[in-house]
Structures are given as C-alpha cells and as structure tokens.
C-alpha atoms as a PDB file:
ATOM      1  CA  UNK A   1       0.000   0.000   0.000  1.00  0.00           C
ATOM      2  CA  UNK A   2       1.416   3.391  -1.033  1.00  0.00           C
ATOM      3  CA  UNK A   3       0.744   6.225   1.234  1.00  0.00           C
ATOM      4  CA  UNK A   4       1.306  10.031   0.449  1.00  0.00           C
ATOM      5  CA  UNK A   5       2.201  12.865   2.743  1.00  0.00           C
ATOM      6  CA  UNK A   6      -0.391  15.695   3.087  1.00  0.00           C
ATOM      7  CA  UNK A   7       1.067  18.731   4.118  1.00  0.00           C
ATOM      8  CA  UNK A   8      -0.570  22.560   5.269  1.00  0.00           C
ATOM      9  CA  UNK A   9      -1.304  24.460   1.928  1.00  0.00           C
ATOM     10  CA  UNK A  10      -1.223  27.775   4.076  1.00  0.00           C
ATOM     11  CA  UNK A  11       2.568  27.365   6.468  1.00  0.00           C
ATOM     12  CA  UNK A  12       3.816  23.274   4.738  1.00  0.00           C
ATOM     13  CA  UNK A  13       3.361  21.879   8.301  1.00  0.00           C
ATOM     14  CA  UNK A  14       3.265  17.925   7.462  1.00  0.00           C
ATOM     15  CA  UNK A  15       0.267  15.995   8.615  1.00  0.00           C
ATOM     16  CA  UNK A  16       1.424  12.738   7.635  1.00  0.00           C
ATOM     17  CA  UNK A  17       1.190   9.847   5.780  1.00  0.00           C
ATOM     18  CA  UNK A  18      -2.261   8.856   3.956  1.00  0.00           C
ATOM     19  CA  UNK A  19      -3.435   6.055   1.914  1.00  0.00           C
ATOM     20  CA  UNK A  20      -6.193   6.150  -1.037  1.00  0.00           C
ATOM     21  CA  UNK A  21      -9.250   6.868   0.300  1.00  0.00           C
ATOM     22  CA  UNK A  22      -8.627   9.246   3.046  1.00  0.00           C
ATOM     23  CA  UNK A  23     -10.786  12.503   3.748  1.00  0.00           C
ATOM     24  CA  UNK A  24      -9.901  14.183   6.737  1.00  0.00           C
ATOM     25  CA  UNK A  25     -11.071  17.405   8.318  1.00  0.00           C
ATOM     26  CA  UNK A  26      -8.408  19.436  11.180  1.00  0.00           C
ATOM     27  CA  UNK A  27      -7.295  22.466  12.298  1.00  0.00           C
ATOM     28  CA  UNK A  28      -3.283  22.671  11.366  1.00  0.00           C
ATOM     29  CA  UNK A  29      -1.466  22.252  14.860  1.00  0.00           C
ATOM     30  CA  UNK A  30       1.145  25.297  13.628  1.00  0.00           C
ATOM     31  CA  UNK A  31      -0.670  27.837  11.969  1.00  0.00           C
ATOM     32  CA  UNK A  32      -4.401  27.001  12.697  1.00  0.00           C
ATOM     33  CA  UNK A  33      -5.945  26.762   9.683  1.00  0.00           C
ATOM     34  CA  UNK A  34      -9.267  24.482   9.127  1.00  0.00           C
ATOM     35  CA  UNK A  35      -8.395  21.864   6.266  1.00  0.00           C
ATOM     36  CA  UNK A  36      -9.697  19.217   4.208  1.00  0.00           C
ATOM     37  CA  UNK A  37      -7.241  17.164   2.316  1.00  0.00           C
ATOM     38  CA  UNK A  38      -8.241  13.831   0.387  1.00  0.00           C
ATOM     39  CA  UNK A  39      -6.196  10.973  -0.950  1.00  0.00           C
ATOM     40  CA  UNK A  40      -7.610   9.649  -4.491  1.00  0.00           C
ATOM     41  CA  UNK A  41      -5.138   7.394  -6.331  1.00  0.00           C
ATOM     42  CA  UNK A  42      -2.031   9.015  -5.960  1.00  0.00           C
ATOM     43  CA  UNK A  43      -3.256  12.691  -5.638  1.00  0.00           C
ATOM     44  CA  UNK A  44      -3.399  14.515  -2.497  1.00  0.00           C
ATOM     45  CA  UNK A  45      -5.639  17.198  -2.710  1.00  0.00           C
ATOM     46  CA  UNK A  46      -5.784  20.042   0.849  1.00  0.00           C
ATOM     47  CA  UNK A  47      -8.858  22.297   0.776  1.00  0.00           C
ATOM     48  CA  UNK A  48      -8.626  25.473   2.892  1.00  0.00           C
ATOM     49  CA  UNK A  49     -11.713  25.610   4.938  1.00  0.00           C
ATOM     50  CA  UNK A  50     -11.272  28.487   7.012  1.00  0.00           C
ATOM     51  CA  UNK A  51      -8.027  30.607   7.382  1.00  0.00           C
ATOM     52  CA  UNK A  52      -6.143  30.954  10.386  1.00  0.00           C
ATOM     53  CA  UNK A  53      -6.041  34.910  12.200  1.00  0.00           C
ATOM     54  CA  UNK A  54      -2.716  35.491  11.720  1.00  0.00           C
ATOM     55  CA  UNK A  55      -3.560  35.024   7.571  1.00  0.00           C
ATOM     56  CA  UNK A  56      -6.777  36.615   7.163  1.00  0.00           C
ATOM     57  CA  UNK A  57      -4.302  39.593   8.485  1.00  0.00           C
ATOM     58  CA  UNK A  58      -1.904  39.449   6.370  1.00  0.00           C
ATOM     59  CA  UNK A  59      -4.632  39.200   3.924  1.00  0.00           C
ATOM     60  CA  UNK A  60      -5.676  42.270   4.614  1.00  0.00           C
ATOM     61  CA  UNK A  61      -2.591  44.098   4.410  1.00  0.00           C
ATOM     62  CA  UNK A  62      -2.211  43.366   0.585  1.00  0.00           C
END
C-alpha cells in the first residue's frame, strides 16, 4: 500500500502519511488553519476551509 504525505497548503506543516481513500477534516497544529485534504489514487488534494487569524491579516494588508 502506497501512502502520500499531506502537508498545510497555508505554512507546509506535514500531517502525515495517507493512503487512497482518506478525507480528513483538522485544524493545522502550527498555523491554525481548518483543512480538508483527500487521498484519491495518488493525488493529495488540501482544501482550505477556514483561514487561520494570523492570515486573514496578512490578507488584509495586501
């Protein structure tokens, strides 16, 4: 079985490993960002949910 890392789209903190099938919902432990990521094949795809504070800020700024 092949499993892929997922990673934060918003800072690169690494979740882990995954294996086909996976769809997982969680708040990144570093920046705190609400994700989705999904494994299909051998594609990982992360969904931003919800940014964290910190990025909605610096957002703003631009």
């Amino acid at each position: 079985m092949i499993k892929l890392l997922s990673a934060c789209s918003c800072c690169g903190h690494i979740f882990g490993r995954s294996a086909d099938g996976t769809r997982t919902e969680l708040r990144c432990p570093k920046c705190g960002a609400e994700m989705e990521y999904c494994v299909t094949g051998n594609t990982v795809t992360v969904r931003v949910l919800k940014l964290s504070e910190k990025q909605k800020e610096r957002m703003k700024g631009k």
